[in-house]
Protein backbone atom coordinates (compact mmCIF):
# COMPACT_ATOMS: atom_id res chain seq x y z
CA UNK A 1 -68.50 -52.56 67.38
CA UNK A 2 -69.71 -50.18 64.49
CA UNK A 3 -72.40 -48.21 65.28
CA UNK A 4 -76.04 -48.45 63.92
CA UNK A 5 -75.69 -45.51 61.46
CA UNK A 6 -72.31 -46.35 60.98
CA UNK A 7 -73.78 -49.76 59.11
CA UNK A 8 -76.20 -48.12 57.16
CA UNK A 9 -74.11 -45.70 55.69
CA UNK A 10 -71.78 -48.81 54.46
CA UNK A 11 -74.39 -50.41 53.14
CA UNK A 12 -75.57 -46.94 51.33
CA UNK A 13 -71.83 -46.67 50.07
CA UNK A 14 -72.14 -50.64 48.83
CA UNK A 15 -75.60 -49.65 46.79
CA UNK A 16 -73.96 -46.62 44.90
CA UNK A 17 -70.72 -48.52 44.01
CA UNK A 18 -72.66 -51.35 42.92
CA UNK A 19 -75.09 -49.06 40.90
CA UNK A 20 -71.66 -47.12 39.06
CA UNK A 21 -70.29 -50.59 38.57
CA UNK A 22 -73.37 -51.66 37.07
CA UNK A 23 -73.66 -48.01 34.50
CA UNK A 24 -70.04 -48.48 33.56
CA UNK A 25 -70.65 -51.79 32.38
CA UNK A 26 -73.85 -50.50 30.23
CA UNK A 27 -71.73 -47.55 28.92
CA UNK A 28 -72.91 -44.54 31.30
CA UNK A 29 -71.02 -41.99 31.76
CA UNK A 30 -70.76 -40.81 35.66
CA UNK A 31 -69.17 -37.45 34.65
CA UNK A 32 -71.55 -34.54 35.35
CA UNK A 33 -72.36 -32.55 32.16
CA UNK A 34 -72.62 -28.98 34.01
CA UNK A 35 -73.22 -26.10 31.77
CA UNK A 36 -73.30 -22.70 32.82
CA UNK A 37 -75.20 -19.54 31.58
CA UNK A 38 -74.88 -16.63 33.74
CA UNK A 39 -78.08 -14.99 34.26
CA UNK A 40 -78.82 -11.24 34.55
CA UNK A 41 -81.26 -8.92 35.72
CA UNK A 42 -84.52 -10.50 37.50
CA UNK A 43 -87.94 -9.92 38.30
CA UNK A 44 -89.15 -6.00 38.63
CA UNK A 45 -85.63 -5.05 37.37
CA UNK A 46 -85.37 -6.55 34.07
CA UNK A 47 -89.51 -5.72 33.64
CA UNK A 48 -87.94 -2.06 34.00
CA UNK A 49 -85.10 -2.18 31.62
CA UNK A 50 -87.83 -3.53 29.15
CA UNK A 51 -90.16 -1.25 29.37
CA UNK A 52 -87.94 1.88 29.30
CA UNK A 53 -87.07 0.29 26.15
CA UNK A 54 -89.96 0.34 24.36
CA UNK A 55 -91.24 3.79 25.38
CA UNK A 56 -87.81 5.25 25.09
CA UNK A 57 -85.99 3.43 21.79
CA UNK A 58 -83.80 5.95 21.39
CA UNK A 59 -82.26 6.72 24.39
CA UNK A 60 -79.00 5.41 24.82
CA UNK A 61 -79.30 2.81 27.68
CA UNK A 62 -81.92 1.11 25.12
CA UNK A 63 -78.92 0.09 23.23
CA UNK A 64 -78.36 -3.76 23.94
CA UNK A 65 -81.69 -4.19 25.33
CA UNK A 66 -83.06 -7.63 25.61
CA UNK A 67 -86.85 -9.27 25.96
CA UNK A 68 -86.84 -10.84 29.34
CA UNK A 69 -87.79 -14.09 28.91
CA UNK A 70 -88.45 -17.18 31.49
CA UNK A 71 -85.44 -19.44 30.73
CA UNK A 72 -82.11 -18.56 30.57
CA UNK A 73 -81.43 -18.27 26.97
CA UNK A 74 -78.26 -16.10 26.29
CA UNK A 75 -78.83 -13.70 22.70
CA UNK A 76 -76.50 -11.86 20.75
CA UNK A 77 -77.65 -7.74 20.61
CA UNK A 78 -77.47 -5.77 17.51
CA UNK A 79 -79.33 -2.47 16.49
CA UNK A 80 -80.23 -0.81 13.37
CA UNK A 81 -80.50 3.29 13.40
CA UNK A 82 -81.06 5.24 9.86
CA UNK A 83 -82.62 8.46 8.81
CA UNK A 84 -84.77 9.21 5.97
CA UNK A 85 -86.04 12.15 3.89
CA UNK A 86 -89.41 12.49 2.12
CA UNK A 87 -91.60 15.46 0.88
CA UNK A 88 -93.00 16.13 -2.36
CA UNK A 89 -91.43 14.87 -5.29
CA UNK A 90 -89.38 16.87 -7.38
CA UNK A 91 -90.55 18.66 -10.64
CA UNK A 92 -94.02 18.09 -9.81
CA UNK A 93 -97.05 20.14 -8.47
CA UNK A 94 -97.61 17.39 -5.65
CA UNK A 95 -98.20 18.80 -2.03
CA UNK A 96 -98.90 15.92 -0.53
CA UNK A 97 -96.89 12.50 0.31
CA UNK A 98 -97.61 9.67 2.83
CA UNK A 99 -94.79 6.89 4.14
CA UNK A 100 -95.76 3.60 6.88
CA UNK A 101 -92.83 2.19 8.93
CA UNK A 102 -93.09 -1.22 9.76
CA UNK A 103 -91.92 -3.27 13.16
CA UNK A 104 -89.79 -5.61 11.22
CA UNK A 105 -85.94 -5.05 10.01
CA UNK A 106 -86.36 -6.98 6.58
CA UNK A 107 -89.81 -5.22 5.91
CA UNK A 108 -89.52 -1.46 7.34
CA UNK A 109 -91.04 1.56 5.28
CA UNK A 110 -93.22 1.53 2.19
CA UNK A 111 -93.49 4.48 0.47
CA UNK A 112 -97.52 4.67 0.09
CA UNK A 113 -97.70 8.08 -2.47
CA UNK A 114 -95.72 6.22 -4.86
CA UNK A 115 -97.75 2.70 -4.56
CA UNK A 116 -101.21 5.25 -5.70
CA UNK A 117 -99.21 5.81 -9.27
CA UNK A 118 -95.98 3.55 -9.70
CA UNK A 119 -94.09 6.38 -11.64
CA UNK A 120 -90.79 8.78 -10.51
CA UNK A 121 -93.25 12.15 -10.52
CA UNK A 122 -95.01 10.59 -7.17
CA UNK A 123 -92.46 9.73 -5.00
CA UNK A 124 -92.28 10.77 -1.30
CA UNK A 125 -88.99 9.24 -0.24
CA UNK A 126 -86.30 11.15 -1.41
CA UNK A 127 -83.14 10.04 0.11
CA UNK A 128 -82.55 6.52 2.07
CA UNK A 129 -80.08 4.12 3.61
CA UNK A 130 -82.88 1.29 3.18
CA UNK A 131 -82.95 -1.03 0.34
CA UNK A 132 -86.02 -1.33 -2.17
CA UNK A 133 -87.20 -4.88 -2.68
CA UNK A 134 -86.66 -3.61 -6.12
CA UNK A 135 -84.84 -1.27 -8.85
CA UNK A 136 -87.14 -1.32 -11.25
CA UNK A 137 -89.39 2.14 -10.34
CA UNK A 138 -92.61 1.80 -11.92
CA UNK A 139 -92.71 -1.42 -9.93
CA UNK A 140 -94.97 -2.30 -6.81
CA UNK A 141 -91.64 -3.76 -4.75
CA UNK A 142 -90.08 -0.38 -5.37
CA UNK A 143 -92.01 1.09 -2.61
CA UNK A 144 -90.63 -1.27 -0.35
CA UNK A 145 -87.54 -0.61 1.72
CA UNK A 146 -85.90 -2.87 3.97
CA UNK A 147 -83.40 -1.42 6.56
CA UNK A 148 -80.92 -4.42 5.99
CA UNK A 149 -81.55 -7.13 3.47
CA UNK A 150 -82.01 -10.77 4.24
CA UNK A 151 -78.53 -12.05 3.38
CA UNK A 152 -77.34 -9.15 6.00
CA UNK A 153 -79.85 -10.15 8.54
CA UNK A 154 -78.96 -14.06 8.34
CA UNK A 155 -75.24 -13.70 7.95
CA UNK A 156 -75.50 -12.27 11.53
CA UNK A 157 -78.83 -14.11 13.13
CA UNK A 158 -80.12 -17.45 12.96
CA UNK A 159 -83.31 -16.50 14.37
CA UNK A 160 -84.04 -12.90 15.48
CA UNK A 161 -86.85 -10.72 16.98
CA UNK A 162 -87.34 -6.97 17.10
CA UNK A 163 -87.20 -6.01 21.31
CA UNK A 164 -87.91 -2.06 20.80
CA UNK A 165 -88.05 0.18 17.77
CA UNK A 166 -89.69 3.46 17.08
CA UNK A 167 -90.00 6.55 14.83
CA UNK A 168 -88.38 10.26 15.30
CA UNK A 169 -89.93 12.76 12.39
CA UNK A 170 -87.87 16.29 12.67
CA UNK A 171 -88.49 19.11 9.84
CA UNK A 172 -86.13 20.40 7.84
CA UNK A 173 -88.03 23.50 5.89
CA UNK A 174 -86.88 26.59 6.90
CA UNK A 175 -88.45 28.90 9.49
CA UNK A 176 -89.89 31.68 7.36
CA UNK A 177 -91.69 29.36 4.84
CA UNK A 178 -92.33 26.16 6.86
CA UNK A 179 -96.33 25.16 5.93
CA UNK A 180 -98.14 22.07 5.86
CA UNK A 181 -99.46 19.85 8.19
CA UNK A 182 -98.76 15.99 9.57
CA UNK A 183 -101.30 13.21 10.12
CA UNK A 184 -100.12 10.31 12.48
CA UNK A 185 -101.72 6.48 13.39
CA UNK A 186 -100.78 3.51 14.43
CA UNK A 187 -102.13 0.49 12.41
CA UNK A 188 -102.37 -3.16 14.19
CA UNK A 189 -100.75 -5.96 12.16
CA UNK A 190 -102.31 -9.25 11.89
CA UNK A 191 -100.58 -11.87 9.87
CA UNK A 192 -101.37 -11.70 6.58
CA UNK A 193 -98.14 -10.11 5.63
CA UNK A 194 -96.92 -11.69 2.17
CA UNK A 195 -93.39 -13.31 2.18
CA UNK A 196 -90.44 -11.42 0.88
CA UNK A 197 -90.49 -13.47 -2.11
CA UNK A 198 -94.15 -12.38 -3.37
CA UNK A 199 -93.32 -8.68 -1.71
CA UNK A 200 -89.91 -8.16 -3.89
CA UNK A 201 -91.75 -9.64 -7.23
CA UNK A 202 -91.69 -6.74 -9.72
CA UNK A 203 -95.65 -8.49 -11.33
CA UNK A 204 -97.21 -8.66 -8.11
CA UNK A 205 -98.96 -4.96 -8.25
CA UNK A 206 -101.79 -5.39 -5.28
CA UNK A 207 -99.24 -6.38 -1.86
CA UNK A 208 -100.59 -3.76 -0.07
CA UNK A 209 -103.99 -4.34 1.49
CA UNK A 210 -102.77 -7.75 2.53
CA UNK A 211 -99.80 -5.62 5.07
CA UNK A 212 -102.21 -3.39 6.60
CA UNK A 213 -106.05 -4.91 5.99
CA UNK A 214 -106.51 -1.33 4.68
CA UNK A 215 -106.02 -0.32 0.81
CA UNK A 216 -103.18 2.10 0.07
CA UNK A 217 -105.53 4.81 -1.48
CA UNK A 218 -107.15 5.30 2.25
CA UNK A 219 -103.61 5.17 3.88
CA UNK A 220 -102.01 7.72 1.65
CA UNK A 221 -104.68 10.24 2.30
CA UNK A 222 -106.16 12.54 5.38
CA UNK A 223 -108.41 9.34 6.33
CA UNK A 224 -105.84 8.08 8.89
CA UNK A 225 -107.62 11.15 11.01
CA UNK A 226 -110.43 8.45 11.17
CA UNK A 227 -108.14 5.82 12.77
CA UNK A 228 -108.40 5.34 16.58
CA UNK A 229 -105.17 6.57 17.09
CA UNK A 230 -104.94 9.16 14.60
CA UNK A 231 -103.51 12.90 15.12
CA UNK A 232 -102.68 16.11 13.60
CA UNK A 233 -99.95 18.33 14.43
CA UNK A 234 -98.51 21.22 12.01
CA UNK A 235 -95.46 21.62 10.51
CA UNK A 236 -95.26 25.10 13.09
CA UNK A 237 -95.31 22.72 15.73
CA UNK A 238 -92.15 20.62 14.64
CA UNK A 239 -90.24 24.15 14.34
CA UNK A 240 -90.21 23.75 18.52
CA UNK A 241 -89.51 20.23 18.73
CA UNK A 242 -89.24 16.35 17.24
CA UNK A 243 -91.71 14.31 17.39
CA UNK A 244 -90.63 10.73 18.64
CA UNK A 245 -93.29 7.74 18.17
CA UNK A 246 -92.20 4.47 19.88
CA UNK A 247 -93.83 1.05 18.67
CA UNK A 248 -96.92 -0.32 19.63
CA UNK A 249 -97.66 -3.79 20.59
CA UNK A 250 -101.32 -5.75 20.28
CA UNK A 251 -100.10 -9.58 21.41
CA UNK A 252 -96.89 -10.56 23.49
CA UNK A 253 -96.29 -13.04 20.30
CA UNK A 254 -94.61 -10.00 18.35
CA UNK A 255 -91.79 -11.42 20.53
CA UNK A 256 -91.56 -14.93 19.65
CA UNK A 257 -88.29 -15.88 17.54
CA UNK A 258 -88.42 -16.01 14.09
CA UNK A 259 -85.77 -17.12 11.54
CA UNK A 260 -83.89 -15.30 9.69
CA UNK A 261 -84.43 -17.83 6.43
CA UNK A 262 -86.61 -16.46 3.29
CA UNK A 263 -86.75 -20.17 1.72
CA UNK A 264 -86.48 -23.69 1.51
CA UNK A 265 -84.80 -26.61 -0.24
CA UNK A 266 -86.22 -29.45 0.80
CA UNK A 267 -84.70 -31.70 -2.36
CA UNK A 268 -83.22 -30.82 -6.22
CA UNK A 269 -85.05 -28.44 -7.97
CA UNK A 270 -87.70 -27.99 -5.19
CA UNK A 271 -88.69 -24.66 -3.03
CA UNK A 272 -90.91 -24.33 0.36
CA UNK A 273 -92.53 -21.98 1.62
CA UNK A 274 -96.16 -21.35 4.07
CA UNK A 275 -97.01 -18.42 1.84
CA UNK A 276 -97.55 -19.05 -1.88
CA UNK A 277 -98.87 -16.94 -5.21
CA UNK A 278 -101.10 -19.40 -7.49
CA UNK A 279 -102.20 -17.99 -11.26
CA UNK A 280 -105.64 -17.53 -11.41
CA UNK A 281 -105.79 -19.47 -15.06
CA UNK A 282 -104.81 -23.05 -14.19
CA UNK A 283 -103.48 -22.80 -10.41
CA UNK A 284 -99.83 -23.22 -11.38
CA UNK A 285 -97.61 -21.78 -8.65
CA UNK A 286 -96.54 -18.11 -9.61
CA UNK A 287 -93.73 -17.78 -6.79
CA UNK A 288 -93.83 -18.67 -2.30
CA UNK A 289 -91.30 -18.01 0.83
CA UNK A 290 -91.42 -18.64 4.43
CA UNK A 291 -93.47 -15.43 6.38
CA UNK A 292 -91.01 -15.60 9.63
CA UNK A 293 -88.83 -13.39 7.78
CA UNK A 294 -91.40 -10.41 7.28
CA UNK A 295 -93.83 -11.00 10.05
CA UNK A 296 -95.02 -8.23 11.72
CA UNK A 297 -97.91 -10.58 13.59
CA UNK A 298 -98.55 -8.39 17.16
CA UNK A 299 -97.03 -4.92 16.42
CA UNK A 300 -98.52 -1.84 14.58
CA UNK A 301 -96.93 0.63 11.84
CA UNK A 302 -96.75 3.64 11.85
CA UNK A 303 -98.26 5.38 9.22
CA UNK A 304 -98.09 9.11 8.90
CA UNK A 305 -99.60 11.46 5.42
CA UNK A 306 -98.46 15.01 4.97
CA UNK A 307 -100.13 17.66 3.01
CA UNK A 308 -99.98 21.44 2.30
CA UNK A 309 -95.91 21.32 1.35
CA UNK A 310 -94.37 23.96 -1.10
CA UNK A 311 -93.22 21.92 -3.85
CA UNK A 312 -89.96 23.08 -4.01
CA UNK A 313 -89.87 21.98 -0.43
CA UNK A 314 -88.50 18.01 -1.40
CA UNK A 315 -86.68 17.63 1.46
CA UNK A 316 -89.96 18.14 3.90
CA UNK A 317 -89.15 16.19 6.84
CA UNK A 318 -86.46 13.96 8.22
CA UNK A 319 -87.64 10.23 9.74
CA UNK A 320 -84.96 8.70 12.07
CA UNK A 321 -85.52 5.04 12.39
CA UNK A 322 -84.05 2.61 15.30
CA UNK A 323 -84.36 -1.31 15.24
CA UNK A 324 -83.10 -3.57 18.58
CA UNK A 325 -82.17 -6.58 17.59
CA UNK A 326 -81.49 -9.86 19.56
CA UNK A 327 -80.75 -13.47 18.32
CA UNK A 328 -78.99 -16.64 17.97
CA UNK A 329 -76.24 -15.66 16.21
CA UNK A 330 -75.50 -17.62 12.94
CA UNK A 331 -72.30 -19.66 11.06
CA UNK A 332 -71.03 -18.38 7.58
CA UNK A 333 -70.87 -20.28 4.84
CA UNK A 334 -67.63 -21.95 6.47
CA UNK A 335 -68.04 -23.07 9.63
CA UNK A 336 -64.88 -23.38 10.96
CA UNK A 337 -63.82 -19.86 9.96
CA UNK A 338 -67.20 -18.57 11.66
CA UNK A 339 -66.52 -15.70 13.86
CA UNK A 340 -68.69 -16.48 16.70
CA UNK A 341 -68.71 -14.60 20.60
CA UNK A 342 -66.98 -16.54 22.88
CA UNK A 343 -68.98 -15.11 25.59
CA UNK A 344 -72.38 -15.69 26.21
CA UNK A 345 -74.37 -12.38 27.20
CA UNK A 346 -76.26 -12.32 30.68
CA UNK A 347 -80.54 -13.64 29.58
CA UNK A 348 -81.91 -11.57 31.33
CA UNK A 349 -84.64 -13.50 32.90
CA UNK A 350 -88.54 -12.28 33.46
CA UNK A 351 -91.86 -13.87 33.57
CA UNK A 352 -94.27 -13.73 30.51
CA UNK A 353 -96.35 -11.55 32.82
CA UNK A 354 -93.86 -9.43 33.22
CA UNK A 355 -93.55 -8.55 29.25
CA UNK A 356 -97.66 -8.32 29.17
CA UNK A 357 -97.46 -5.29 32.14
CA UNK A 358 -94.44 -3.98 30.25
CA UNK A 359 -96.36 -3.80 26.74
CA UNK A 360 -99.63 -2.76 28.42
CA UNK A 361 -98.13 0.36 29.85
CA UNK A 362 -95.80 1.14 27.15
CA UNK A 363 -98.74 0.73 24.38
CA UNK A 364 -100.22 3.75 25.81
CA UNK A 365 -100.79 6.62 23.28
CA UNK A 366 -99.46 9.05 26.50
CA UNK A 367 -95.96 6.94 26.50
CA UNK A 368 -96.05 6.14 22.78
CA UNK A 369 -96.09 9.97 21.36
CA UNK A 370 -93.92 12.52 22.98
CA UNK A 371 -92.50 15.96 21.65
CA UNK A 372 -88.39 16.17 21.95
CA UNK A 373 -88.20 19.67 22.67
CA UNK A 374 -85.10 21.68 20.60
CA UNK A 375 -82.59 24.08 21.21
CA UNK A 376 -82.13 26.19 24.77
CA UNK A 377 -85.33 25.02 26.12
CA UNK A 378 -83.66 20.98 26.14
CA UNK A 379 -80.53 22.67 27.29
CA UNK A 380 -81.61 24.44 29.94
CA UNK A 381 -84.25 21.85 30.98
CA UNK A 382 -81.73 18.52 31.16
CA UNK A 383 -78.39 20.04 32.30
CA UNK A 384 -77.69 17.63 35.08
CA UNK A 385 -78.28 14.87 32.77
CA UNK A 386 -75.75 16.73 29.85
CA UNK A 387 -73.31 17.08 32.44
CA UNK A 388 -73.57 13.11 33.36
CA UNK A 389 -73.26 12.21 30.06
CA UNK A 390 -70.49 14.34 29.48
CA UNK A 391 -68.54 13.23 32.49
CA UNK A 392 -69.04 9.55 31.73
CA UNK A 393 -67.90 9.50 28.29
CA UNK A 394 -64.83 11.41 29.34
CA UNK A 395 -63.66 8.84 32.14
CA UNK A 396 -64.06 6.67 29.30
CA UNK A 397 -60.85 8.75 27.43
């Protein structure tokens, strides 16, 4: 005689066959849909890795460094790492120059002396990887660089945010006649930032105070000093060391995603966009694009006005600039040719709290601004760490 439990678990078997006979006949599917994504570093170890990534940008373990986030949502890493050279333009009398970097890949340095009088003779870039928004030189969009352009930013991301970047300003006058002096600040972003449509337009002269909330002709000048955050060092002081600034952060939204389209076409000969120019005379619509591309909506720039250069001293000071990139990545324009990675990389998982402690700490001016010393000094200060890196890339041979 079958036991008690014995008859209950027949009748449990009868209720589940029953119920699969039942979804087959409405068109279920019983097969499990199970789909994996490995997950990486946790907790108080992936809160680390992202915040030695935003006070260190440039250090090598930054590379590939990811915003931990509280799903599991596998990105695609990419970085971006230039170097610039401004001082005072050539063939002129002009001591003076000033130069903002920007969080964002797309939008990244504006060239602030030149914006004050849109002609070659007051220039303060003088030599650049980035793109301008525009060739034409007495334009406004001339003074904005980008350190890739949109089509190279979308032909690799879908959507995209920045996880770390920062600013490394080295000089390059020599010893014996090195002068002048260097004004730093950090300038919160809201998110007012003009599309790269109205940004690139060669007519639009006044972009400026829109970026920053501040006009251009108190930027490019010593009233940065006035700023919260702002700082002097001399040009004597960079003969001993770099100066490396990393980014700072008002609002964890500086991390949300944000695609990589400038604009829309939502039917035949029709264009969207959430940030439009309108003519004053009749309200006719002058040009718009979408803002996700440019936004710059919880991080600061970095902003930084020189003075007191020899003239014949063009190449002043070298900027080295570093991006880290992660996204969805994107298809080409045909699909099935797409080169796409067939692995997934590890999301590295965190709470929301955990970015908020991460940016609090790194957003310190103490962890933002720090001198990379030069020379012996380095040397003799981080051998063990030389000799590490040395042996590791050698086992790598």
């Amino acid at each position: 005689m079958p036991s008690k439990n014995a008859k209950y678990s027949q009748q449990a078997m009868q209720q589940i066959n029953a119920q699969n006979a039942k979804n087959q006949k409405n068109g279920k599917s019983q097969k499990k849909v199970a789909k994996k994504v490995n997950q990486g570093p946790k907790s108080s170890d992936a809160q680390s890795a992202f915040y030695s990534a935003l006070i260190n940008p440039f250090d090598p373990s930054s590379l590939g460094c990811q915003v931990p986030d509280p799903f599991p949502f596998p990105t695609q890493t990419f970085h971006v790492h230039q170097t610039t050279v401004v001082g005072p333009p050539t063939s002129s009398s002009i001591t003076s120059g000033a130069v903002a970097f920007l969080p964002n890949p797309v939008l990244s340095m504006i060239d602030l002396q030149h914006s004050l009088s849109l002609t070659s003779l007051n220039v303060s870039i003088q030599n650049t990887p980035m793109t301008p928004f525009s060739t034409t030189g007495t334009s406004a969009s001339n003074c904005i660089y980008g350190a890739v352009t949109p089509s190279a930013l979308s032909s690799v991301f879908s959507d995209y945010r920045v996880v770390s970047w920062g600013v490394k300003i080295s000089n390059l006058q020599p010893e014996l006649s090195a002068t002048g002096r260097l004004m730093v600040a950090m300038v919160p972003l809201g998110d007012t930032v003009p599309s790269f449509n109205e940004l690139s337009n060669s007519t639009l002269a006044s972009v400026f105070t829109p970026i920053f909330g501040i006009q251009n002709t108190y930027l490019a000048s010593s009233n940065i000093l006035e700023l919260p955050t702002g700082f002097e060092v001399t040009v004597g002081d960079l003969l001993h060391g770099d100066l490396e600034i990393a980014g700072m952060y008002t609002s964890d939204n500086f991390w949300s995603f944000k695609t990589a389209i400038n604009t829309g076409v939502p039917g035949s000969g029709l264009t969207s966009g959430d940030s439009t120019t309108f003519n004053n005379t009749g309200g006719t619509l002058f040009t718009q694009g979408y803002k996700d591309l440019v936004r710059c909506h919880g991080g600061a720039a970095i902003v930084f006005y020189y003075e007191g250069i020899p003239n014949t001293a063009n190449n002043a000071f070298q900027v080295e600039t570093i991006y880290h990139l992660e996204g969805t990545p994107n298809f080409s324009s045909t699909a099935n040719n797409a080169l796409i990675s067939s692995t997934a990389r590890k999301a590295v998982i965190g709470t929301s709290n955990g970015v908020e402690q991460a940016m609090c700490k790194a957003s310190k001016m103490s962890n933002a601004v720090q001198w990379i010393e030069k020379g012996a000094n380095f040397l003799n200060k981080n051998s063990d760490t030389i000799f590490k890196i040395g042996s590791a890339a050698m086992a790598l041979l």
